[in-house]
PDB file of N, CA and C in Angstrom:
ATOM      1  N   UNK A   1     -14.181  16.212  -0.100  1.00  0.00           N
ATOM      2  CA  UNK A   1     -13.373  15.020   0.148  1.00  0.00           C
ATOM      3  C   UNK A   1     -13.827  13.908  -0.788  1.00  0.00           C
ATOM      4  N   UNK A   2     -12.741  13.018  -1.457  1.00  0.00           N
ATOM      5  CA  UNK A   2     -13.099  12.101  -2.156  1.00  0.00           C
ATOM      6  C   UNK A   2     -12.443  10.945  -1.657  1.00  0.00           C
ATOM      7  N   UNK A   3     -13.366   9.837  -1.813  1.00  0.00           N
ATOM      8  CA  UNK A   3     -12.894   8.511  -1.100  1.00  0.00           C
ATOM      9  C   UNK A   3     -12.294   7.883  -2.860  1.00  0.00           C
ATOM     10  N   UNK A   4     -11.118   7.849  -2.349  1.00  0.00           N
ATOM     11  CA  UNK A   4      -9.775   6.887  -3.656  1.00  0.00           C
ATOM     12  C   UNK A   4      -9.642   5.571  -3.269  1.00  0.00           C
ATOM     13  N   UNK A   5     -10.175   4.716  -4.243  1.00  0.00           N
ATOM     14  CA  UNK A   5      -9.488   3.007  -4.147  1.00  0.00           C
ATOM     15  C   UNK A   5      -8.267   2.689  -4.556  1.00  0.00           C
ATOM     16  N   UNK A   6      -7.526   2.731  -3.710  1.00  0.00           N
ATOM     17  CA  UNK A   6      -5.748   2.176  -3.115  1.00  0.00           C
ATOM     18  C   UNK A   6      -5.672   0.946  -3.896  1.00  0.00           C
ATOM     19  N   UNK A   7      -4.575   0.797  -4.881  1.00  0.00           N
ATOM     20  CA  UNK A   7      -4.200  -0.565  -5.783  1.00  0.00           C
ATOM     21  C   UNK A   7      -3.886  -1.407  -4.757  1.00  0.00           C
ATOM     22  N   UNK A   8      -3.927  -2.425  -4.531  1.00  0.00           N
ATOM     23  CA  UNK A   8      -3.128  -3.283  -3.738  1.00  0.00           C
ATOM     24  C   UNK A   8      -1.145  -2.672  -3.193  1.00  0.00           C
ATOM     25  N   UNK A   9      -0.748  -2.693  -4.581  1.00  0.00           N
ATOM     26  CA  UNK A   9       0.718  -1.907  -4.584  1.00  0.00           C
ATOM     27  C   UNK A   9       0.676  -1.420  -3.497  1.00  0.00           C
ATOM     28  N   UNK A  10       0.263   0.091  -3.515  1.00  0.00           N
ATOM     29  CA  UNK A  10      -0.174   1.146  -2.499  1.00  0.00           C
ATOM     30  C   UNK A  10       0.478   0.594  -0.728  1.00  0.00           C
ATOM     31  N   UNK A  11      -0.697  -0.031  -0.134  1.00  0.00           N
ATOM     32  CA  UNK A  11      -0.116  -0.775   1.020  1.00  0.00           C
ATOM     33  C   UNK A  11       1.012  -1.626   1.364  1.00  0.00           C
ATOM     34  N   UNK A  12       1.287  -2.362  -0.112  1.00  0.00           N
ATOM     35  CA  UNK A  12       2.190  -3.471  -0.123  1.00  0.00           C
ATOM     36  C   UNK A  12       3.765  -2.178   0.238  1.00  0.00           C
ATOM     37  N   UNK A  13       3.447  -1.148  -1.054  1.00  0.00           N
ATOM     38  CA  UNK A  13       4.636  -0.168  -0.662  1.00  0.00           C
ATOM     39  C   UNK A  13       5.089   0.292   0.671  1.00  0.00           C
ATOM     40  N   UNK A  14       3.609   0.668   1.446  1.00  0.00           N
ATOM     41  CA  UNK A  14       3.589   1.214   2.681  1.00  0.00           C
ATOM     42  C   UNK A  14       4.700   0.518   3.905  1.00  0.00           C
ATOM     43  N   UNK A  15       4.437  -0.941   3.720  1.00  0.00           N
ATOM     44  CA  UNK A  15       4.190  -1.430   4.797  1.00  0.00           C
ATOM     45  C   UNK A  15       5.955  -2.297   4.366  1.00  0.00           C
ATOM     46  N   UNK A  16       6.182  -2.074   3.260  1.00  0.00           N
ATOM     47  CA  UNK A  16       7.483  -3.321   2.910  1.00  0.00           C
ATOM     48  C   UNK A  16       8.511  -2.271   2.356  1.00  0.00           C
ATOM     49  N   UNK A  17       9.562  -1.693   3.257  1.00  0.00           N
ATOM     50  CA  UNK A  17      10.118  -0.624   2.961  1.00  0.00           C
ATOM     51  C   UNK A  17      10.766  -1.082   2.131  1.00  0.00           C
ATOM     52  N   UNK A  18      11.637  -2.203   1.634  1.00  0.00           N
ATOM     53  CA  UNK A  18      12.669  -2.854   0.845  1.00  0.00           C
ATOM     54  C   UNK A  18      11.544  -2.926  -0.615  1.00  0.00           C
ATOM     55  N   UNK A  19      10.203  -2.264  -0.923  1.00  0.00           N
ATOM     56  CA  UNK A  19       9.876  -2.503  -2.357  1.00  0.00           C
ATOM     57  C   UNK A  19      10.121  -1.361  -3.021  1.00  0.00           C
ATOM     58  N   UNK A  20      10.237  -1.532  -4.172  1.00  0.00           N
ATOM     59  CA  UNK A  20      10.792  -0.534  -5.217  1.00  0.00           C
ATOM     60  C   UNK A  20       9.894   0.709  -5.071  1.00  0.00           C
ATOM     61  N   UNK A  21       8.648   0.649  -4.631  1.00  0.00           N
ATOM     62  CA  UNK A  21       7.444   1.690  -4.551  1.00  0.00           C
ATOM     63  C   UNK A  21       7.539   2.100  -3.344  1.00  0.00           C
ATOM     64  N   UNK A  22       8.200   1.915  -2.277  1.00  0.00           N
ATOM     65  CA  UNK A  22       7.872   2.702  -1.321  1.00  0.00           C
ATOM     66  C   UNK A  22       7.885   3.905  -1.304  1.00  0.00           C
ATOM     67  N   UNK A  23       9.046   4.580  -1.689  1.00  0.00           N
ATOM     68  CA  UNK A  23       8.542   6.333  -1.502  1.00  0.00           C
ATOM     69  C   UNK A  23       7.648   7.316  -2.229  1.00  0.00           C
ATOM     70  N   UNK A  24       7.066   6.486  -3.659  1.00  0.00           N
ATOM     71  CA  UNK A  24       6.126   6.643  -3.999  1.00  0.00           C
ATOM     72  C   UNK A  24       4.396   6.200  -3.273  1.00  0.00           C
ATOM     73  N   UNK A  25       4.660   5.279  -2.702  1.00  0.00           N
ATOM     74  CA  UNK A  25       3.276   4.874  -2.065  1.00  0.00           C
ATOM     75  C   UNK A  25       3.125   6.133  -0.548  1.00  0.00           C
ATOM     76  N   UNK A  26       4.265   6.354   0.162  1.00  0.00           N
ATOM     77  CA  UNK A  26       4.559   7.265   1.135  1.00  0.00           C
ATOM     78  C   UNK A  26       3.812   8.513   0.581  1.00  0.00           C
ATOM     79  N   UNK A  27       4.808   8.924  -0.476  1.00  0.00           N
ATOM     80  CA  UNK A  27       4.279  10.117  -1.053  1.00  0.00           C
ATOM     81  C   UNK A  27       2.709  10.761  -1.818  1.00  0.00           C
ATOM     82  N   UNK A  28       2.260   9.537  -2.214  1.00  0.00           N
ATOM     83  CA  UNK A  28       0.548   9.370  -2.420  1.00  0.00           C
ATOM     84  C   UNK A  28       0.025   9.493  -1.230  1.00  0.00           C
ATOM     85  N   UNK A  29       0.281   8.694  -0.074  1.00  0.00           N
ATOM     86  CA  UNK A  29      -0.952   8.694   1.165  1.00  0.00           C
ATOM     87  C   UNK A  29      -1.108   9.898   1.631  1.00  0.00           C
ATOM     88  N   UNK A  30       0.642  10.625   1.496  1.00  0.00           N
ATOM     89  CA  UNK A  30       0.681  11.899   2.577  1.00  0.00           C
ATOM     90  C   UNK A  30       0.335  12.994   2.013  1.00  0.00           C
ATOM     91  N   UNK A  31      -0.460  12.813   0.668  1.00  0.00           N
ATOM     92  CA  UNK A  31      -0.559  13.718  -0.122  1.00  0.00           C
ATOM     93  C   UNK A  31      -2.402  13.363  -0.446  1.00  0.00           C
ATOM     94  N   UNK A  32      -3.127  12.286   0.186  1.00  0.00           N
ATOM     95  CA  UNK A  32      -4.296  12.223  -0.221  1.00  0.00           C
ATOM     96  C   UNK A  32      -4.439  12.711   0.948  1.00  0.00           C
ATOM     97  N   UNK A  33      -3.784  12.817   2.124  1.00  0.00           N
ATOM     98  CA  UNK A  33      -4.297  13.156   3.753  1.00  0.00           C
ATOM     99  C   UNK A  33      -4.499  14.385   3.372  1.00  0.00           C
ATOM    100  N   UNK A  34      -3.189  15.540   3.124  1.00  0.00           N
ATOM    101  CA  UNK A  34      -2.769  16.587   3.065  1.00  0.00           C
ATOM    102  C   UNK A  34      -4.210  17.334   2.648  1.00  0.00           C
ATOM    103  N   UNK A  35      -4.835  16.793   0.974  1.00  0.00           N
ATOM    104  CA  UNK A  35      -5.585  17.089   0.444  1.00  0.00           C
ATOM    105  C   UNK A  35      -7.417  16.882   0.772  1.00  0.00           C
ATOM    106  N   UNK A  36      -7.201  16.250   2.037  1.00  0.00           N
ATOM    107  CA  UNK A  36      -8.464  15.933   2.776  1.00  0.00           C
ATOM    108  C   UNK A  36      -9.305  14.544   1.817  1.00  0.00           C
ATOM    109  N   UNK A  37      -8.416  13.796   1.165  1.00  0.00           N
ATOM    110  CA  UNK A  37      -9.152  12.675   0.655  1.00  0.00           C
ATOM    111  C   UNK A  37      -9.089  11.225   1.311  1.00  0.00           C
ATOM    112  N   UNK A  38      -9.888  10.212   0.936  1.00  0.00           N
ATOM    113  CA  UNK A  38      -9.738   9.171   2.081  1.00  0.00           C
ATOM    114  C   UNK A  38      -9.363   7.951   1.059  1.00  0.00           C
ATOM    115  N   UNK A  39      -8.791   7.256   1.687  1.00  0.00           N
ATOM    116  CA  UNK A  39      -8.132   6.273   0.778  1.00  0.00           C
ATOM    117  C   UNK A  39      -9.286   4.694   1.538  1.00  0.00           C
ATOM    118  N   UNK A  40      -9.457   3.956   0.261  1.00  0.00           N
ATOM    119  CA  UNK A  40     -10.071   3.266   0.720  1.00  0.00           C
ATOM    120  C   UNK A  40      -9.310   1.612  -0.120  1.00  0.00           C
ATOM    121  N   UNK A  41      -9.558   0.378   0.884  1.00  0.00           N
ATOM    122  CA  UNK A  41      -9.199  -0.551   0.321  1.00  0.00           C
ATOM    123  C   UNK A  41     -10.387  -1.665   0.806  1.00  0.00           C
ATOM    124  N   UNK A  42     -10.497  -2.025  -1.331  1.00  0.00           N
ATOM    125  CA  UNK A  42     -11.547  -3.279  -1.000  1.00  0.00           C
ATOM    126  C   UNK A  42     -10.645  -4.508  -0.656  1.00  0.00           C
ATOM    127  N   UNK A  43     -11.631  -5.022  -0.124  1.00  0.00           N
ATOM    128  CA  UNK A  43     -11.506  -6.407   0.585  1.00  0.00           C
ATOM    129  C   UNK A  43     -10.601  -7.848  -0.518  1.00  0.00           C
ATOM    130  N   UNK A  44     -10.674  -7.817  -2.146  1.00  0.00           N
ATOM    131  CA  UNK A  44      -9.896  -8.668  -2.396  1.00  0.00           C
ATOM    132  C   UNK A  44      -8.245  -7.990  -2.571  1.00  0.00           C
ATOM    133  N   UNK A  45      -8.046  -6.390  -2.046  1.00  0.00           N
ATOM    134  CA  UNK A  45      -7.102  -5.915  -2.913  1.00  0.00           C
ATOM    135  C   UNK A  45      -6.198  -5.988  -1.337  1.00  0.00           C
ATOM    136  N   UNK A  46      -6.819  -6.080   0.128  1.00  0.00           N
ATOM    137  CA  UNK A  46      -6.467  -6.459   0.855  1.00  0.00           C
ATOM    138  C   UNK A  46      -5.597  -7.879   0.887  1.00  0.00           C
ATOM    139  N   UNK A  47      -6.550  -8.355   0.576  1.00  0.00           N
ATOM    140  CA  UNK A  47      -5.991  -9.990   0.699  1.00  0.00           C
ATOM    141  C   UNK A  47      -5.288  -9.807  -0.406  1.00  0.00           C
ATOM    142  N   UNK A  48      -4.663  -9.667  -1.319  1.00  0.00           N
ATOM    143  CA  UNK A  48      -3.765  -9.467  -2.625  1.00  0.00           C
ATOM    144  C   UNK A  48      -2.700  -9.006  -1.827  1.00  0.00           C
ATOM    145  N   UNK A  49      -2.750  -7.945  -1.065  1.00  0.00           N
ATOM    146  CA  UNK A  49      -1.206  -7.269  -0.652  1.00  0.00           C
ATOM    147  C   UNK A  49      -0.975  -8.157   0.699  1.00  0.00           C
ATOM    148  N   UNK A  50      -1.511  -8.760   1.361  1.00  0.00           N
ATOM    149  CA  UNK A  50      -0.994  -9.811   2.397  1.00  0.00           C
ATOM    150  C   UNK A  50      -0.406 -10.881   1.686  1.00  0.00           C
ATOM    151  N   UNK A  51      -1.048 -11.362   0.423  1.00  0.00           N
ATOM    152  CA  UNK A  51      -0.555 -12.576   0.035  1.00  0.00           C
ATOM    153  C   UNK A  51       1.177 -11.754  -0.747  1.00  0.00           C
ATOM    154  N   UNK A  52       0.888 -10.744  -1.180  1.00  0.00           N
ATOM    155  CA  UNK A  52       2.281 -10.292  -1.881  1.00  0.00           C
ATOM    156  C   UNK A  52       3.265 -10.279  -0.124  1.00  0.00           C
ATOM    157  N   UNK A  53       3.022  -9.772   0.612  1.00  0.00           N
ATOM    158  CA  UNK A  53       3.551  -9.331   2.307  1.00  0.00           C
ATOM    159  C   UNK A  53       4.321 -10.810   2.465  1.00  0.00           C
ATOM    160  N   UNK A  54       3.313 -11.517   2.638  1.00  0.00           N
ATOM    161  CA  UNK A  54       3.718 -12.661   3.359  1.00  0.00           C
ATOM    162  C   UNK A  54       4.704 -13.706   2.240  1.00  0.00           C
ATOM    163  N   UNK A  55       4.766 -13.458   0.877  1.00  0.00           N
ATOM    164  CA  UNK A  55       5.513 -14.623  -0.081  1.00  0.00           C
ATOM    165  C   UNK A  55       7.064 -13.420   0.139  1.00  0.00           C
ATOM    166  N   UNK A  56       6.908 -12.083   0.260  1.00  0.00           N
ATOM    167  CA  UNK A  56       8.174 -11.599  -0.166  1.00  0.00           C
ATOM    168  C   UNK A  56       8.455 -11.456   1.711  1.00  0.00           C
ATOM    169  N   UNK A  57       7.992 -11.846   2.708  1.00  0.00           N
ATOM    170  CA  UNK A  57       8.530 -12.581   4.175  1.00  0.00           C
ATOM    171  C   UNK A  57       9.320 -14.160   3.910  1.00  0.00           C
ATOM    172  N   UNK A  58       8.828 -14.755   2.995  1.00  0.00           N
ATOM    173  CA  UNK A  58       9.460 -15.850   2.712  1.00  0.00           C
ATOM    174  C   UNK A  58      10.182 -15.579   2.121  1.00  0.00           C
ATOM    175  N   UNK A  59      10.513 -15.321   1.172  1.00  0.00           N
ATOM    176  CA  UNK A  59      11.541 -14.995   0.260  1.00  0.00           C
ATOM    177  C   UNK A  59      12.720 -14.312   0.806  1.00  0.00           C
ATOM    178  N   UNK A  60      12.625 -13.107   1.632  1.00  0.00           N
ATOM    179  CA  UNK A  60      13.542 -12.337   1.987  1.00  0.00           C
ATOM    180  C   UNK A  60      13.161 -12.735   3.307  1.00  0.00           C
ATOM    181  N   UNK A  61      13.689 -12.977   4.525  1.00  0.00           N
ATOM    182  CA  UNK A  61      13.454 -13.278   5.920  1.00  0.00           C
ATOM    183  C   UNK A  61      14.656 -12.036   6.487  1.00  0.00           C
ATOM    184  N   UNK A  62      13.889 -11.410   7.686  1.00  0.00           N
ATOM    185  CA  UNK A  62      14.884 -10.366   7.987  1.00  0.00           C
ATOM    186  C   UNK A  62      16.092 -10.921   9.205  1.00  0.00           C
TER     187      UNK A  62
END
């Protein structure tokens, strides 16, 4: 098993179905699980995809 550092993108895809990456970010996670690897996210790449989360919540309001 290998622990992979997740771009920011990655989550931002996950979690914001309306971004251009989502079925690519889908298709990476379910494919690092599949393969027994662990995805890992540092702490500024966190706060990077909240700050992307929360400006494209403003921007687009559902």
């Amino acid at each position: 098993m290998a622990e992979v550092v997740l771009d920011a993108n990655v989550p931002v895809g996950l979690l914001y179905h309306g971004d251009a990456q989502h079925g690519r970010a889908c298709e990476l996670v379910d494919r690092l699980e599949r393969e027994g690897h662990a995805g890992v996210l540092l702490d500024i790449l966190v706060l990077e995809a909240v700050s992307v989360l929360c400006r494209r919540a403003r921007e687009h309001p559902s």
